[in-house]
PDB file of N, CA and C in Angstrom:
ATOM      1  N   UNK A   1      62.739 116.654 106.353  1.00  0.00           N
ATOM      2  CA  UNK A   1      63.781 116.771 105.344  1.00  0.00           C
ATOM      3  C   UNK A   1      65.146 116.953 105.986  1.00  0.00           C
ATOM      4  N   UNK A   2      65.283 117.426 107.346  1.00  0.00           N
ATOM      5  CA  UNK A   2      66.473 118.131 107.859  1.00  0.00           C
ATOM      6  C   UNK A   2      66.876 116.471 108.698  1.00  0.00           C
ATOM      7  N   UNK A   3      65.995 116.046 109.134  1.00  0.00           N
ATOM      8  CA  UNK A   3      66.300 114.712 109.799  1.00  0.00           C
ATOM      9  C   UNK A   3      66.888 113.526 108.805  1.00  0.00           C
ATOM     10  N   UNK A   4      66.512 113.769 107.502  1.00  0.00           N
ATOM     11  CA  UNK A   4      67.168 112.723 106.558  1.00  0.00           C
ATOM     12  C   UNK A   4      68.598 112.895 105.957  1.00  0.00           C
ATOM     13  N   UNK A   5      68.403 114.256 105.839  1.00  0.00           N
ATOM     14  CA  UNK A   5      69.655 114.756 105.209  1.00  0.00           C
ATOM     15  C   UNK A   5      70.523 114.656 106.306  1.00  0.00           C
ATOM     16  N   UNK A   6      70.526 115.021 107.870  1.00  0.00           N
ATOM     17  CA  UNK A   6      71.154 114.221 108.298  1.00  0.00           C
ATOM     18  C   UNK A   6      72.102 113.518 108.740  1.00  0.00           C
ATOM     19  N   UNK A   7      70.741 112.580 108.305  1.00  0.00           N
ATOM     20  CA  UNK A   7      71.105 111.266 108.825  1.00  0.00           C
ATOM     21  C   UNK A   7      72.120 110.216 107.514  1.00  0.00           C
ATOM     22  N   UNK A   8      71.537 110.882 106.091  1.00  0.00           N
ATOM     23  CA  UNK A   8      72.667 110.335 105.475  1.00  0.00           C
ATOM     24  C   UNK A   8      73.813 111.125 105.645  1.00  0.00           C
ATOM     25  N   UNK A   9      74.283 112.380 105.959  1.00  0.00           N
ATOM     26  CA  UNK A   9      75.613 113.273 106.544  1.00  0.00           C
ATOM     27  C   UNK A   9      76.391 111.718 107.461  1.00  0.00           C
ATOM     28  N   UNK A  10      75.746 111.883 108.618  1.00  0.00           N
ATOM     29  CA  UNK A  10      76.336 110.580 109.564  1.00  0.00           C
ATOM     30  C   UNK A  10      76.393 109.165 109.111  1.00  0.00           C
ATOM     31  N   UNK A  11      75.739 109.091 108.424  1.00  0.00           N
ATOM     32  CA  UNK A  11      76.199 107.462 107.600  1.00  0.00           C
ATOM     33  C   UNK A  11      77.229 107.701 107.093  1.00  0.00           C
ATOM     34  N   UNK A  12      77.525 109.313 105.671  1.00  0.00           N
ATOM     35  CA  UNK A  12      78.979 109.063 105.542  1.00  0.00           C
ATOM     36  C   UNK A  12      79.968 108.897 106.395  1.00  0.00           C
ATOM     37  N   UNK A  13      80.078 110.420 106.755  1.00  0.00           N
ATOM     38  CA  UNK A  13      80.558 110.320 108.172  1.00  0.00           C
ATOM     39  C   UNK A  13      81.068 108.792 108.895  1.00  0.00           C
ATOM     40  N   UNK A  14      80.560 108.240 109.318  1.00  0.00           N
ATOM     41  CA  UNK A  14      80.511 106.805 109.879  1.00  0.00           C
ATOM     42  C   UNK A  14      81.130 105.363 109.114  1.00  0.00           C
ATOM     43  N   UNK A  15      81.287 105.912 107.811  1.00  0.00           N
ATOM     44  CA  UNK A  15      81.378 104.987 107.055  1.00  0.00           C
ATOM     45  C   UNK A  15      83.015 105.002 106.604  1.00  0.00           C
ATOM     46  N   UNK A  16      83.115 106.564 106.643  1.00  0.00           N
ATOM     47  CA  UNK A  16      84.654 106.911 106.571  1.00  0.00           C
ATOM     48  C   UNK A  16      85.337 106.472 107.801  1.00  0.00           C
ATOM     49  N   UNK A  17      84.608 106.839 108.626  1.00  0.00           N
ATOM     50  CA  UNK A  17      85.055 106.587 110.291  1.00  0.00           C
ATOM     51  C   UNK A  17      85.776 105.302 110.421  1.00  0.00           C
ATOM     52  N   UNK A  18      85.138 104.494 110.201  1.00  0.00           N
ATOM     53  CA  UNK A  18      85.165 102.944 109.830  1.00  0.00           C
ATOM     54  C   UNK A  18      86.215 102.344 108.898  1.00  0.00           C
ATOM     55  N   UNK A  19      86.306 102.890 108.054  1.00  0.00           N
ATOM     56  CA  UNK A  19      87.171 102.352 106.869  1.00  0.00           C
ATOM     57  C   UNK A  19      88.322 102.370 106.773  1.00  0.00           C
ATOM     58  N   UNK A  20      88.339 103.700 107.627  1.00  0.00           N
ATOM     59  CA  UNK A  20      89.824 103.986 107.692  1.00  0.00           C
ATOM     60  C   UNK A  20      90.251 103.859 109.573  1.00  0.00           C
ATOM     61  N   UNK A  21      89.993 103.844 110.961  1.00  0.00           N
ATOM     62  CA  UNK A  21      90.375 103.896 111.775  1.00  0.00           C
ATOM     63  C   UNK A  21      89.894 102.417 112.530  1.00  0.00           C
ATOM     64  N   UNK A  22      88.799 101.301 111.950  1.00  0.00           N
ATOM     65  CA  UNK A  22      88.324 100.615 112.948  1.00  0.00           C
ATOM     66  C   UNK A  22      89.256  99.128 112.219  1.00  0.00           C
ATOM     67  N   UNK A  23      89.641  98.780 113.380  1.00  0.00           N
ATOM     68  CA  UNK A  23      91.168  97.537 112.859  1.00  0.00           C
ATOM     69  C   UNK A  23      90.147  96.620 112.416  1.00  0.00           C
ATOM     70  N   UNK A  24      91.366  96.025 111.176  1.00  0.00           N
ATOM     71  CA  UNK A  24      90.757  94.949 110.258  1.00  0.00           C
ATOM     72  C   UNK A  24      91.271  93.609 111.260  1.00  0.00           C
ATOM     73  N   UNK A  25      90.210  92.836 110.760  1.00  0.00           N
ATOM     74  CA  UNK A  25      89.934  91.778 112.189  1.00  0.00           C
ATOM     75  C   UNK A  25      90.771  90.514 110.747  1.00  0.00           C
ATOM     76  N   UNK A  26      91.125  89.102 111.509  1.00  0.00           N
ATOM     77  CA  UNK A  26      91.434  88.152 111.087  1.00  0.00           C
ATOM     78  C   UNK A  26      92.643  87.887 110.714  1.00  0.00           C
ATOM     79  N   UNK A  27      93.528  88.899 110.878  1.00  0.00           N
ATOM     80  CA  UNK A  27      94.791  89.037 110.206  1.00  0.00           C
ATOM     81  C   UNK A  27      95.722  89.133 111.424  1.00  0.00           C
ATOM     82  N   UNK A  28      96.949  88.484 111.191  1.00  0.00           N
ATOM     83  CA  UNK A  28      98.197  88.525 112.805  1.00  0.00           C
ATOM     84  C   UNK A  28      99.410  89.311 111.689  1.00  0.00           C
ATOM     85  N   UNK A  29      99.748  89.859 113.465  1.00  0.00           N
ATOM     86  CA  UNK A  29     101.130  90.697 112.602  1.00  0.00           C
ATOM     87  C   UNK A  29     102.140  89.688 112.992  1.00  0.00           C
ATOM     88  N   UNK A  30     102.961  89.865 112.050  1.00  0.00           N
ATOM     89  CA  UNK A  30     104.292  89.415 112.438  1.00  0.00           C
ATOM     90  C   UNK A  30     105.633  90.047 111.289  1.00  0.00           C
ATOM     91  N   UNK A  31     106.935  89.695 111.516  1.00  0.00           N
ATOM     92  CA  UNK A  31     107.720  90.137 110.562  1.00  0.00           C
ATOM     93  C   UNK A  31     107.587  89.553 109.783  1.00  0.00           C
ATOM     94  N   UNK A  32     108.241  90.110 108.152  1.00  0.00           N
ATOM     95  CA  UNK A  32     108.819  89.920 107.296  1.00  0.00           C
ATOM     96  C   UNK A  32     109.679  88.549 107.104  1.00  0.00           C
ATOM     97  N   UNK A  33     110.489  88.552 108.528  1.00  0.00           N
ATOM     98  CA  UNK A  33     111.162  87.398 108.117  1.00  0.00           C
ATOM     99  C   UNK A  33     110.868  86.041 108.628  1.00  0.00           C
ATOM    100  N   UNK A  34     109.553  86.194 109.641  1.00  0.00           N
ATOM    101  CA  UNK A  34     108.964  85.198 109.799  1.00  0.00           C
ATOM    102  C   UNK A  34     107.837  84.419 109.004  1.00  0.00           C
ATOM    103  N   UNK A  35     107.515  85.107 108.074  1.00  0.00           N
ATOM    104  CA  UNK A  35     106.945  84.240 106.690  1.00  0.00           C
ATOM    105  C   UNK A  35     107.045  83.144 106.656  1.00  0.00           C
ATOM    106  N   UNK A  36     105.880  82.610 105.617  1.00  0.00           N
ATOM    107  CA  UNK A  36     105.937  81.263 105.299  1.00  0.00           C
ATOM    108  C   UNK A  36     106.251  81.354 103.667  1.00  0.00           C
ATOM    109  N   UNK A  37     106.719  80.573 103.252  1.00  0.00           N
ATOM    110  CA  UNK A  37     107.575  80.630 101.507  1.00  0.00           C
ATOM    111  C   UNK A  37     106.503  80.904 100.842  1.00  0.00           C
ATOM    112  N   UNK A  38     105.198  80.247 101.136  1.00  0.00           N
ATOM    113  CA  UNK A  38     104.355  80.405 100.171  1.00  0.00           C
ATOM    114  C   UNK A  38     103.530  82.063 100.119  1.00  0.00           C
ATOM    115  N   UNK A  39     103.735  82.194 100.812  1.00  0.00           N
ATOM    116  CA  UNK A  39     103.012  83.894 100.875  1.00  0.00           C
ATOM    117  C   UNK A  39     103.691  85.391  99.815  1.00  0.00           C
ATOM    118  N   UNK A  40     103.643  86.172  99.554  1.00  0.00           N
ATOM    119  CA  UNK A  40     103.767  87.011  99.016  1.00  0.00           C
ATOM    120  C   UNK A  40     104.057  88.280  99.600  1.00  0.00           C
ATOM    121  N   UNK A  41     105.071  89.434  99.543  1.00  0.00           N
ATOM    122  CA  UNK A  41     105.313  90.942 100.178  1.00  0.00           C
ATOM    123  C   UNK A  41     104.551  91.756  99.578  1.00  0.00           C
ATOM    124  N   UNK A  42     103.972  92.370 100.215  1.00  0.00           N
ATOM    125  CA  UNK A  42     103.190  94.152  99.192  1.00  0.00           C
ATOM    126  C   UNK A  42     103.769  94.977 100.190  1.00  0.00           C
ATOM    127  N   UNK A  43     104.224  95.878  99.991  1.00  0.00           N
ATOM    128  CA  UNK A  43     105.110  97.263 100.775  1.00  0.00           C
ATOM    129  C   UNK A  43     103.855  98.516 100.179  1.00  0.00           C
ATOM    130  N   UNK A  44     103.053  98.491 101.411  1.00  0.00           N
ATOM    131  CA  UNK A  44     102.084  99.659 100.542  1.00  0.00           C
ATOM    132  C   UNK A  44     102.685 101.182 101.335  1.00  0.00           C
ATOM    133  N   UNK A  45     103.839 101.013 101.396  1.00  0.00           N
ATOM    134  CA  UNK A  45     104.612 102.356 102.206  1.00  0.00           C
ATOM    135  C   UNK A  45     104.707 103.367 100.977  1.00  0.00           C
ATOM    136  N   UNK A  46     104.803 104.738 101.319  1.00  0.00           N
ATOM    137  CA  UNK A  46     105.230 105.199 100.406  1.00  0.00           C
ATOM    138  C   UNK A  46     106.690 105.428  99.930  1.00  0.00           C
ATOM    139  N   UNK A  47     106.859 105.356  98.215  1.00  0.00           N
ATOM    140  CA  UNK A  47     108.642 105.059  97.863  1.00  0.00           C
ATOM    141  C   UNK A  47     109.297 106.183  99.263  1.00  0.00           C
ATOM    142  N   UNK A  48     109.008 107.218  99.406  1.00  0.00           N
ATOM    143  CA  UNK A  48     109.921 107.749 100.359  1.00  0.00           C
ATOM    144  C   UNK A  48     110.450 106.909 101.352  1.00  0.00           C
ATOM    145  N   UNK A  49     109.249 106.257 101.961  1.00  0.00           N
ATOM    146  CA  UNK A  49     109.642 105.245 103.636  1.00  0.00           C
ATOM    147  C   UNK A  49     110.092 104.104 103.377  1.00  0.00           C
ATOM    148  N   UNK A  50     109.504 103.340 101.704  1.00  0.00           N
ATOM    149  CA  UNK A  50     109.963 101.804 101.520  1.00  0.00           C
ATOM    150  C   UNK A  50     111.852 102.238 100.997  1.00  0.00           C
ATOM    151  N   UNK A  51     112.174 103.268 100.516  1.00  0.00           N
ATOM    152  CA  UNK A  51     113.536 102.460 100.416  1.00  0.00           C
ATOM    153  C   UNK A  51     114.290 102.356 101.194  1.00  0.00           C
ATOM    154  N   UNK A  52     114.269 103.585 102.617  1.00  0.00           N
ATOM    155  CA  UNK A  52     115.012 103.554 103.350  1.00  0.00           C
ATOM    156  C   UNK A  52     115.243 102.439 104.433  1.00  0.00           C
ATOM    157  N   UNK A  53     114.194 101.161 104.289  1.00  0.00           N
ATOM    158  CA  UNK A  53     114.101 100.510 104.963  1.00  0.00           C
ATOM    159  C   UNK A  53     113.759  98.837 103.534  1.00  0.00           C
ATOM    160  N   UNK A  54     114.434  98.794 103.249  1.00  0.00           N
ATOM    161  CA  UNK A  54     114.477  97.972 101.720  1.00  0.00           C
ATOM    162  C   UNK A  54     113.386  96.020 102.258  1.00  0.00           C
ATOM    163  N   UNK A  55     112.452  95.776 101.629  1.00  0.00           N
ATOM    164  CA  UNK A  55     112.060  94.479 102.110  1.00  0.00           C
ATOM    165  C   UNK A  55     112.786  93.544 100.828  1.00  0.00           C
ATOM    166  N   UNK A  56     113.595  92.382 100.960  1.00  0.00           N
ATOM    167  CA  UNK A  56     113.732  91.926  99.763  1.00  0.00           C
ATOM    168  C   UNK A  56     112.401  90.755  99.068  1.00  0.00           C
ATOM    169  N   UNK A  57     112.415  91.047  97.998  1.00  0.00           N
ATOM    170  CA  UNK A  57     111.210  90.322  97.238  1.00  0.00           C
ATOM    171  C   UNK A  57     110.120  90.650  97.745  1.00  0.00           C
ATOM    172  N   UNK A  58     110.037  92.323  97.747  1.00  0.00           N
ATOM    173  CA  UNK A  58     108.345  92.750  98.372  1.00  0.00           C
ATOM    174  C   UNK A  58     108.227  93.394  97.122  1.00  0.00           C
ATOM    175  N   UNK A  59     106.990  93.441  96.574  1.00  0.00           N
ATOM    176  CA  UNK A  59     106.051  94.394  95.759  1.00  0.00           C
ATOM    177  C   UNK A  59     106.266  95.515  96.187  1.00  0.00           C
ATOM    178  N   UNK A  60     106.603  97.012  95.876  1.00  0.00           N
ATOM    179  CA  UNK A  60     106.484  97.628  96.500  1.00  0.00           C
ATOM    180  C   UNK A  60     105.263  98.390  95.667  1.00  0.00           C
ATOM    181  N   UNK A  61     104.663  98.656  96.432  1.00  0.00           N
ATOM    182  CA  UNK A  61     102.874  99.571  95.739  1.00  0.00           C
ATOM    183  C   UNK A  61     102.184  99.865  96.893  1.00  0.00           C
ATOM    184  N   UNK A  62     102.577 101.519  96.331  1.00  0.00           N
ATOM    185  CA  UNK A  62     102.494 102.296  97.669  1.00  0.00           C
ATOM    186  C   UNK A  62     100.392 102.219  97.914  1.00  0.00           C
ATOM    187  N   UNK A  63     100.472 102.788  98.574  1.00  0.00           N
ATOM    188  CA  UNK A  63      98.257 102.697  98.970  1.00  0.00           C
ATOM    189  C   UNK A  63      97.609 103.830  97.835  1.00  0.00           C
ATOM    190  N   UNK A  64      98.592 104.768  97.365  1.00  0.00           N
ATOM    191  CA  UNK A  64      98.102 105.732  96.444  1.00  0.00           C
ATOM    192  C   UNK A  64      98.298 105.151  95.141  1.00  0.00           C
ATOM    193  N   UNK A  65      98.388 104.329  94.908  1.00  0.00           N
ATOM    194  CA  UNK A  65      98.729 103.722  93.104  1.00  0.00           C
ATOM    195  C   UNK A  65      98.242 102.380  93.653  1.00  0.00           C
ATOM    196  N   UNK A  66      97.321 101.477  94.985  1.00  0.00           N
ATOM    197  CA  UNK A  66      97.276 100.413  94.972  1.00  0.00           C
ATOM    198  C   UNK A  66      95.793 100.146  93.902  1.00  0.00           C
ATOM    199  N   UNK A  67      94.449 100.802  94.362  1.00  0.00           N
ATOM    200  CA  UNK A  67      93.276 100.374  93.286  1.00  0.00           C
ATOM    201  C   UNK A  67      93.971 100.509  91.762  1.00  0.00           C
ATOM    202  N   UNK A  68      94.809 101.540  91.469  1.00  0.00           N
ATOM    203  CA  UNK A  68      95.200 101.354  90.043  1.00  0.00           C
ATOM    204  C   UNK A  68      96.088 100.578  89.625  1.00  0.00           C
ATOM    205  N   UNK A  69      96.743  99.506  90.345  1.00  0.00           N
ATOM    206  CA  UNK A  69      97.301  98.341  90.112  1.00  0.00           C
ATOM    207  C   UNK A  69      97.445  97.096  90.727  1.00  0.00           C
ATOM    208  N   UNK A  70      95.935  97.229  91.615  1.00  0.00           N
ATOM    209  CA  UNK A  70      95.514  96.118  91.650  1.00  0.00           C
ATOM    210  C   UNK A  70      95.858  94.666  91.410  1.00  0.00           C
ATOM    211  N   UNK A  71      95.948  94.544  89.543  1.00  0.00           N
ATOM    212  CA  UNK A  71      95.769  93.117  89.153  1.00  0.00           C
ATOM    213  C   UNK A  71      97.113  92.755  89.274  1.00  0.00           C
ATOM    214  N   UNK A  72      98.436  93.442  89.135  1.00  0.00           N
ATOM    215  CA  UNK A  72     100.096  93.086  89.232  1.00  0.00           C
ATOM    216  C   UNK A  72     100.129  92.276  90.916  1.00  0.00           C
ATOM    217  N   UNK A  73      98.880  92.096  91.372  1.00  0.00           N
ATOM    218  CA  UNK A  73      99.360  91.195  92.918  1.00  0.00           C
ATOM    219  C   UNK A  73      98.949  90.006  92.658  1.00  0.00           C
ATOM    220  N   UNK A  74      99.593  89.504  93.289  1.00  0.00           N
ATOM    221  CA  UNK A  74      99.889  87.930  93.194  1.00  0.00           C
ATOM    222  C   UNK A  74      98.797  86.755  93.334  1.00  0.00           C
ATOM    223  N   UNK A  75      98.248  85.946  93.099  1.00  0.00           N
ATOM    224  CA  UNK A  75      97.073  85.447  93.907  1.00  0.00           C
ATOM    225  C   UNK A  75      97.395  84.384  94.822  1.00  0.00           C
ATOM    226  N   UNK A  76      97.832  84.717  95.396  1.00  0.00           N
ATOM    227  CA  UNK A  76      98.687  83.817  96.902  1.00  0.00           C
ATOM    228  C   UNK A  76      98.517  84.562  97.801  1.00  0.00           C
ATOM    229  N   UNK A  77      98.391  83.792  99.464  1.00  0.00           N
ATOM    230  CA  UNK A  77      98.167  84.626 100.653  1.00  0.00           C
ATOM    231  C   UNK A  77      99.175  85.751 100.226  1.00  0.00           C
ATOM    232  N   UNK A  78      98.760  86.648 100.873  1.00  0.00           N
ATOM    233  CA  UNK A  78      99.555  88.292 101.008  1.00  0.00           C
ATOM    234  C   UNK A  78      99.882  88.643 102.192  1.00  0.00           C
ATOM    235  N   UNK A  79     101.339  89.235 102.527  1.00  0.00           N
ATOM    236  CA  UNK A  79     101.624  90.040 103.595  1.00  0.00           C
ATOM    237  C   UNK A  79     102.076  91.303 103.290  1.00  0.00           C
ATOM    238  N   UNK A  80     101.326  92.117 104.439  1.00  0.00           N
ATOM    239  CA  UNK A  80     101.134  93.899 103.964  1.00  0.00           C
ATOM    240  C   UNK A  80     101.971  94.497 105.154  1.00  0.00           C
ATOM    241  N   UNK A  81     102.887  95.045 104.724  1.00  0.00           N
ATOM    242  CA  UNK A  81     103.842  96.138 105.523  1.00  0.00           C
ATOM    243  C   UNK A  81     103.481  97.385 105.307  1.00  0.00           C
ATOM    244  N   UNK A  82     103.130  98.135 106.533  1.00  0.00           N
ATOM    245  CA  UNK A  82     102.556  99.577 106.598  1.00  0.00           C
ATOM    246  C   UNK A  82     103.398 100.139 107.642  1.00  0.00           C
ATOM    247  N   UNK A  83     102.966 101.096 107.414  1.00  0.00           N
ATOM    248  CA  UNK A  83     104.068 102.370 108.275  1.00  0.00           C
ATOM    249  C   UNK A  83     103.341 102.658 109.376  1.00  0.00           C
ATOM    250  N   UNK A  84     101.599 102.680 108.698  1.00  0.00           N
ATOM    251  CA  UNK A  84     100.485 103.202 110.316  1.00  0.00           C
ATOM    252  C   UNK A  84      99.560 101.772 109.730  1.00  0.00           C
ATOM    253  N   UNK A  85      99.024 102.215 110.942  1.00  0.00           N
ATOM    254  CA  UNK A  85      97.727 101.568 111.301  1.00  0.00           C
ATOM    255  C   UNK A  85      96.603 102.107 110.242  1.00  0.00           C
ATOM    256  N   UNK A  86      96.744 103.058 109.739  1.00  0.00           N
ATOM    257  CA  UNK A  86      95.342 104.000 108.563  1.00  0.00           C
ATOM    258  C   UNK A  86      96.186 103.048 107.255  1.00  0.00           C
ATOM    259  N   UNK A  87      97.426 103.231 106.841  1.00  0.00           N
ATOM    260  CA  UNK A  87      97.586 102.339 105.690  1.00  0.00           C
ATOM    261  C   UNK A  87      97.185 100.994 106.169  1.00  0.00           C
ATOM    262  N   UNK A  88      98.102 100.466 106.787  1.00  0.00           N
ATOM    263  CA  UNK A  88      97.511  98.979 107.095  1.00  0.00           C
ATOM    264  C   UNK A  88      95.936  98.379 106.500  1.00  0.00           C
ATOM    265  N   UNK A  89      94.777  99.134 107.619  1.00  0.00           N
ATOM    266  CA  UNK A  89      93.411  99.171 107.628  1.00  0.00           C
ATOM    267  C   UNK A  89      92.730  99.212 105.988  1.00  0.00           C
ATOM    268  N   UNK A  90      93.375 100.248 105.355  1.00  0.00           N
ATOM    269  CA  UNK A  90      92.464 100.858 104.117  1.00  0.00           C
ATOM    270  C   UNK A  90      93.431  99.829 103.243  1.00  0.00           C
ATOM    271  N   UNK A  91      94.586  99.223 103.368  1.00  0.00           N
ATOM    272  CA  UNK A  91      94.853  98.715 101.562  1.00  0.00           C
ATOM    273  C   UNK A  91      94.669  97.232 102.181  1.00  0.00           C
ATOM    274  N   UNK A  92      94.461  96.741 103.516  1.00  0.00           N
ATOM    275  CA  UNK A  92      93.656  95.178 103.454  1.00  0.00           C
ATOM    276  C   UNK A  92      92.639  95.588 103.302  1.00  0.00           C
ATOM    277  N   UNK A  93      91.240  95.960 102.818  1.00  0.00           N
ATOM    278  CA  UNK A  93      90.282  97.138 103.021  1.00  0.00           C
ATOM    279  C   UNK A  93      90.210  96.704 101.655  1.00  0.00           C
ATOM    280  N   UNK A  94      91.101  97.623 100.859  1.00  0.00           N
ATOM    281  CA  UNK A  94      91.271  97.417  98.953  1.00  0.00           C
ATOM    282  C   UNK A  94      91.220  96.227  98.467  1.00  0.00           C
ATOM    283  N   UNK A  95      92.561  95.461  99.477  1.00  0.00           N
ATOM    284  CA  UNK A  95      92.747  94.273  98.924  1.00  0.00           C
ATOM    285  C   UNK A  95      92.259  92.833  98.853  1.00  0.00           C
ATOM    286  N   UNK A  96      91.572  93.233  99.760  1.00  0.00           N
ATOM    287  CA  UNK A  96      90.404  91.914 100.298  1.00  0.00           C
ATOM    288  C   UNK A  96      88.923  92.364  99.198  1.00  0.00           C
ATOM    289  N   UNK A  97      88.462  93.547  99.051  1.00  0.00           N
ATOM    290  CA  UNK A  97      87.695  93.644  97.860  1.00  0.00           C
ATOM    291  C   UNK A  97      87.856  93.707  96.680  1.00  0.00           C
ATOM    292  N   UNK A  98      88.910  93.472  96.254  1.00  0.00           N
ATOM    293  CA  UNK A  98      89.269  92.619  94.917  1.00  0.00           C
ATOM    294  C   UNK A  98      89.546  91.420  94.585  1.00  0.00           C
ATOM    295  N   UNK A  99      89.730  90.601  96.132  1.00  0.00           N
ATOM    296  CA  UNK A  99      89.408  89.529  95.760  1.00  0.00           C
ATOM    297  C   UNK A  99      90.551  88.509  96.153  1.00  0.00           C
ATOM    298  N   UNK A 100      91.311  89.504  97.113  1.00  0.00           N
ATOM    299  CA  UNK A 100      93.049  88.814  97.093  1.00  0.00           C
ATOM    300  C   UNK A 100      92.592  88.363  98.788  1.00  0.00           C
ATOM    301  N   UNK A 101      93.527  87.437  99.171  1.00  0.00           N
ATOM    302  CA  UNK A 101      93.652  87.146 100.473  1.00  0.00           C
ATOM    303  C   UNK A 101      94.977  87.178 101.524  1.00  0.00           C
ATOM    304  N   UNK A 102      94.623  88.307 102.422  1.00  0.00           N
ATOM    305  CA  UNK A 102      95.883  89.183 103.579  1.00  0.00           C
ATOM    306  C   UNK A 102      95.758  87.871 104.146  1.00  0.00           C
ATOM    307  N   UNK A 103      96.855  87.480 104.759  1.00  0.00           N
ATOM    308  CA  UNK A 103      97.075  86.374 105.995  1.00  0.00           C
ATOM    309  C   UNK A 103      97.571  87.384 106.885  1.00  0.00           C
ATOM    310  N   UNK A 104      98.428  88.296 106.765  1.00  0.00           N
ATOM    311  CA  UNK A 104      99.624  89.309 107.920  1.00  0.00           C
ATOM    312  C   UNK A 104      99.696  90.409 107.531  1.00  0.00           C
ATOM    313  N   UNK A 105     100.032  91.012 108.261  1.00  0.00           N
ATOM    314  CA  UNK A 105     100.956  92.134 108.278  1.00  0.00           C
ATOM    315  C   UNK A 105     102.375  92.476 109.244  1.00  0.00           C
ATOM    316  N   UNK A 106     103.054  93.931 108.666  1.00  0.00           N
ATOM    317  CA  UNK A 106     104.220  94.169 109.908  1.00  0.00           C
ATOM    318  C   UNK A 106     103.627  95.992 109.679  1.00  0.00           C
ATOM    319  N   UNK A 107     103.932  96.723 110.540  1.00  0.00           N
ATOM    320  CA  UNK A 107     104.046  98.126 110.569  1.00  0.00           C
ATOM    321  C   UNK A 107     105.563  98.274 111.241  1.00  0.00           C
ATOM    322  N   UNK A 108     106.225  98.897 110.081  1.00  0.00           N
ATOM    323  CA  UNK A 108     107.654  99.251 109.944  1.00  0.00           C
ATOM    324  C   UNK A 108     107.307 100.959 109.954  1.00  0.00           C
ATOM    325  N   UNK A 109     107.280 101.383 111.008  1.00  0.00           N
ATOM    326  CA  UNK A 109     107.741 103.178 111.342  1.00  0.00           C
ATOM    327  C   UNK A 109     108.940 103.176 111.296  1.00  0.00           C
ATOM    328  N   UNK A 110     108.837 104.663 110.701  1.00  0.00           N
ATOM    329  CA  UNK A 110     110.027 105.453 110.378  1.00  0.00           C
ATOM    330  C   UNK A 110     110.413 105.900 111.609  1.00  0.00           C
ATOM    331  N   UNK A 111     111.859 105.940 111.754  1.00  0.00           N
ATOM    332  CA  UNK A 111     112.689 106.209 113.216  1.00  0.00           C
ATOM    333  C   UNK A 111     112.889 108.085 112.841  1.00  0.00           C
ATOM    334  N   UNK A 112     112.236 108.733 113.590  1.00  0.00           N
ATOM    335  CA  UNK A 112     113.079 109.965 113.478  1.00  0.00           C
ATOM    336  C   UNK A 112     114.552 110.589 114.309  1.00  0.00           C
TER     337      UNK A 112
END
């Protein structure tokens, strides 16, 4: 009983591990302004970090309001601007299981 319980402990464990720290494969970074016309902005930064650094014609929907608004994205390739590598990972993560398709990203850090 102690060996199962566990062993599902470490599956969660492992599963979180994963979801959030192990890089999402298939996708190239590049800027913002190297786009192609046909693609789409999502700014999943939060409003604090997206205004100080403004994308024009990006979605902005931060990773904490992204499953609850979901369907307002576009159905055209997507490019995702994150601040880290944990946003990045988890809202292509979201957004690829609903059904949308990431081509890029950029990670725009905040300068302190």
């Amino acid at each position: 009983m102690i060996i199962v319980s566990m062993s599902i402990f470490l599956l969660i464990i492992g599963r979180i591990i994963y979801k959030r720290h192990v890089p999402v494969r298939q996708i190239q970074e590049c800027l913002p302004q190297e786009l192609n016309a046909g693609m789409a902005i999502v700014d999943v930064r939060d409003y604090n970090d997206s205004y100080k650094s403004l994308t024009p014609n990006a979605l902005n929907l931060p990773i904490a309001y992204l499953v609850r608004y979901i369907h307002e994205l576009p159905k055209k390739p997507l490019h995702i601007i994150a601040s880290t590598k944990l946003e990045k990972n988890m809202s292509v993560r979201i957004i690829r299981k609903a059904g949308h398709e990431v081509k890029s990203y950029s990670l725009i850090e905040e300068e302190i």
